[in-house]
Protein backbone atom coordinates (compact mmCIF):
# COMPACT_ATOMS: atom_id res chain seq x y z
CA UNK A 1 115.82 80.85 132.71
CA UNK A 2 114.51 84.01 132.16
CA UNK A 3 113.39 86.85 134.02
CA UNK A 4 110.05 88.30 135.10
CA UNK A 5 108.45 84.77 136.08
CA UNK A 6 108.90 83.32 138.62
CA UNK A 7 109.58 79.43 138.96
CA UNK A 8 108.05 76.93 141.18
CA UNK A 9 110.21 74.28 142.24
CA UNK A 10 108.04 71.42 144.35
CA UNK A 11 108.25 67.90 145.50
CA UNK A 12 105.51 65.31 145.28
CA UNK A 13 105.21 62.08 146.87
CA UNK A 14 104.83 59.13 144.75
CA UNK A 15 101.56 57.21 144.35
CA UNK A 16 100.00 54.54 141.60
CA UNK A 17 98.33 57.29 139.68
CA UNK A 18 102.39 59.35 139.47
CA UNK A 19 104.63 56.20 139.10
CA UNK A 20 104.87 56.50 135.62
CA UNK A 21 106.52 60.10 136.20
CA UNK A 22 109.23 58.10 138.15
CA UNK A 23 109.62 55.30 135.69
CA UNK A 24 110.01 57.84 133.00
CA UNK A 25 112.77 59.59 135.23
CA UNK A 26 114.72 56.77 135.86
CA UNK A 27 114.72 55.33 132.34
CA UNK A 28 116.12 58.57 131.21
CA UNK A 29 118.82 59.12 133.73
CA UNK A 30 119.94 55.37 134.67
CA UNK A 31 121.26 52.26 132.70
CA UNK A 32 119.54 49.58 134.53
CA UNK A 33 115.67 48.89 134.41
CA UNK A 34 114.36 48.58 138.02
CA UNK A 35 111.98 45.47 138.83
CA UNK A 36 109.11 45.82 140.70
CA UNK A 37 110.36 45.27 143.83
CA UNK A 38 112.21 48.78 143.60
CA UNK A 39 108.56 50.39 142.96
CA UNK A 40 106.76 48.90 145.76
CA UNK A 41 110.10 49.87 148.09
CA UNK A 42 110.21 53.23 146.60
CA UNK A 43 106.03 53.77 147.44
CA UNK A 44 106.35 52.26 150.60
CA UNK A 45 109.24 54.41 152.07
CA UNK A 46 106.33 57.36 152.11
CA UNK A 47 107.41 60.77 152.60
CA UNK A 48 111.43 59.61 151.38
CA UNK A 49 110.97 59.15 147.55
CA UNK A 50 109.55 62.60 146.56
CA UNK A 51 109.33 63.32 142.77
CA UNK A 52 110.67 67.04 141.85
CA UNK A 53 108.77 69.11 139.51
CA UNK A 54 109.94 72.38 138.14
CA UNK A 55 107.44 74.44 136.63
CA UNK A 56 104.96 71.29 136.79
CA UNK A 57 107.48 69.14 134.99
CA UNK A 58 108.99 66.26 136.28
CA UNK A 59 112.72 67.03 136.03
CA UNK A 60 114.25 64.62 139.41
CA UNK A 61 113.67 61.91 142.29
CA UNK A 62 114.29 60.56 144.71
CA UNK A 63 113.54 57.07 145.89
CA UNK A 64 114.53 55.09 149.25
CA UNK A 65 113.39 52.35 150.86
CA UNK A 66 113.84 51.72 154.55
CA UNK A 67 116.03 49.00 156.19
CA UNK A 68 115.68 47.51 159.82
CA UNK A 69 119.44 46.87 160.75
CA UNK A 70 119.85 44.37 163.75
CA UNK A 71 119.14 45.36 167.05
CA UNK A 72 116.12 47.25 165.55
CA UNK A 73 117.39 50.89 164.11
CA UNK A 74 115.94 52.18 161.03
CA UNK A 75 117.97 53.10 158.32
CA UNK A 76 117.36 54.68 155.07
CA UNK A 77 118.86 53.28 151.89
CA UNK A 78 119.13 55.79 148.62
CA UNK A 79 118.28 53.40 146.01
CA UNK A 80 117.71 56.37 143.29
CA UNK A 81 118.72 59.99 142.84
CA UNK A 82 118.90 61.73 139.58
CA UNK A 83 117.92 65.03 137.45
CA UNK A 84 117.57 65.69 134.22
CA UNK A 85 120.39 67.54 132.46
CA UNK A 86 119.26 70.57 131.41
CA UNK A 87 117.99 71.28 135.06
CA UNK A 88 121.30 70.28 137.42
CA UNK A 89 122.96 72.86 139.03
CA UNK A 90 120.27 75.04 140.35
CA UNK A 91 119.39 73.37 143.70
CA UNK A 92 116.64 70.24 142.63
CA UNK A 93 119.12 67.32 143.60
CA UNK A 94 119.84 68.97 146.84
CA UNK A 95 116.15 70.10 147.72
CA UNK A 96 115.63 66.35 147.19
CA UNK A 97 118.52 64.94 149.38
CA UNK A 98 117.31 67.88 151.47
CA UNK A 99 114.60 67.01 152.24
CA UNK A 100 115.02 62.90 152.85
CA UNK A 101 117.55 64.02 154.94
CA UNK A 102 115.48 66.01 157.13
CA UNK A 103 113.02 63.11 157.46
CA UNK A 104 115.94 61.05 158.60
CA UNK A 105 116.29 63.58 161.76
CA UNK A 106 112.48 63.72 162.16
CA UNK A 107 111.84 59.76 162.25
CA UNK A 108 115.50 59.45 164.23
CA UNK A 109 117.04 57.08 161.44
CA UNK A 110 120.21 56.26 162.50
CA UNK A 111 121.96 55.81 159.27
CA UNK A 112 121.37 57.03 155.51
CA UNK A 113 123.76 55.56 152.29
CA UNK A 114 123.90 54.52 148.86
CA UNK A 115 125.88 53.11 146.15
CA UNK A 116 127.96 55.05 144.02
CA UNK A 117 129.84 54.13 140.91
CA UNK A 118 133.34 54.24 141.45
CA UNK A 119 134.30 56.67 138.50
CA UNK A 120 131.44 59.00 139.47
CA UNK A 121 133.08 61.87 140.65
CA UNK A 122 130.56 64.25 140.49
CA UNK A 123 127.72 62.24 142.65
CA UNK A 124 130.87 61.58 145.25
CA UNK A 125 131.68 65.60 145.00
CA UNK A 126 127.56 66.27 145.97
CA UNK A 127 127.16 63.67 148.81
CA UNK A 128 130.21 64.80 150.38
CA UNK A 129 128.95 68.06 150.71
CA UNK A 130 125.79 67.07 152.48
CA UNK A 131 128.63 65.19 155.19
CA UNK A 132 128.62 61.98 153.27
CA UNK A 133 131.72 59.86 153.80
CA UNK A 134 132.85 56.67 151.74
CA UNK A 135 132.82 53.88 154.04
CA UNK A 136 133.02 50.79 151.75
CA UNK A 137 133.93 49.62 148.40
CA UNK A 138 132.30 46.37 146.99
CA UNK A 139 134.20 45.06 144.10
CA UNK A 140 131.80 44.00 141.28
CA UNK A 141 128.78 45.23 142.39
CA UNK A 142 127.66 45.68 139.10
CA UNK A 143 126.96 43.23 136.60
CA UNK A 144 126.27 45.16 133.40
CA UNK A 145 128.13 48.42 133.40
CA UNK A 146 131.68 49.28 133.88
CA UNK A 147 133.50 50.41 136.28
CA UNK A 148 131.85 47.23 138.11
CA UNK A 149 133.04 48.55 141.39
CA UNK A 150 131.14 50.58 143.78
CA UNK A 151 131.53 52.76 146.74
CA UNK A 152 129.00 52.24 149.32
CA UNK A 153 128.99 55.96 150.57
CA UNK A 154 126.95 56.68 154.42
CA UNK A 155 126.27 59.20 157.15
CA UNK A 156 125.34 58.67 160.71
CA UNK A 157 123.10 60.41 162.64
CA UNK A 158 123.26 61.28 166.12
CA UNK A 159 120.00 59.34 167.65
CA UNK A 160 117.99 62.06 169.49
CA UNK A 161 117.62 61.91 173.14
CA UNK A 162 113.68 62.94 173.24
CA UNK A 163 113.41 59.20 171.39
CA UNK A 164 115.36 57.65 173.67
């Protein structure tokens, strides 16, 4: 990227006045349009959806929304996580995951996962470095895009004994 400068790399949490940074995102990176629902998850999860700027540009996100399973454990659902092209591979997709991650160990979540596209290899390669496991797979889980099939792909966390 050059030398002789050197490059910020920062998260931001999303608001109303930024959405539009995170719309923009996820119409480049995904092939579904989210509804509004998604948003108003995504703002209300707080501190885990973070958009990633690099140099001031939005390049990534991150967006999760937070589920109450029974019995009254929070758990943290990865609805989103992408980064534009030209800027994977030099640590923004893991600052992100990073850094929900460490929120789930702060706020004692007991769970984190996602859906993943069966075929996507790559997003199955990164989460299993971060100690993701597959734990599911859902056939047809999606309606407009082949492979239909998903893995639903989760980590546990040990619940902390100061919370207890």
């Amino acid at each position: 990227m050059g030398t002789g400068r050197e490059v910020s790399l920062s998260l931001d949490g999303v608001r109303d006045k930024n959405m539009m940074q995170l719309k923009k995102i996820n119409t480049v990176l995904f092939p579904v349009r989210y509804n509004d629902k998604y948003y108003a998850d995504a703002i209300a999860s707080g501190e885990f959806t973070k958009l990633a700027y690099y140099s001031d540009i939005c390049v990534g996100a991150i967006a999760c929304r937070l589920e109450k399973k029974e019995g009254g454990a929070m758990r943290v659902y990865i609805m989103t996580l992408g980064v534009l092209a030209p800027y994977r591979g030099i640590g923004i997709g893991s600052k992100l995951l990073n850094h929900v991650l460490d929120m789930c160990s702060k706020q004692n979540m007991c769970e984190i996962y996602l859906h993943v596209q069966t075929n996507n290899d790559d997003a199955i390669k990164f989460y299993k470095k971060f100690g993701f496991e597959i734990t599911d797979t859902i056939q047809n889980y999606y309606v407009n895009i082949e492979p239909r099939d998903c893995y639903v792909v989760s980590k546990s966390f040990a619940q902390s004994e100061a919370n207890k």
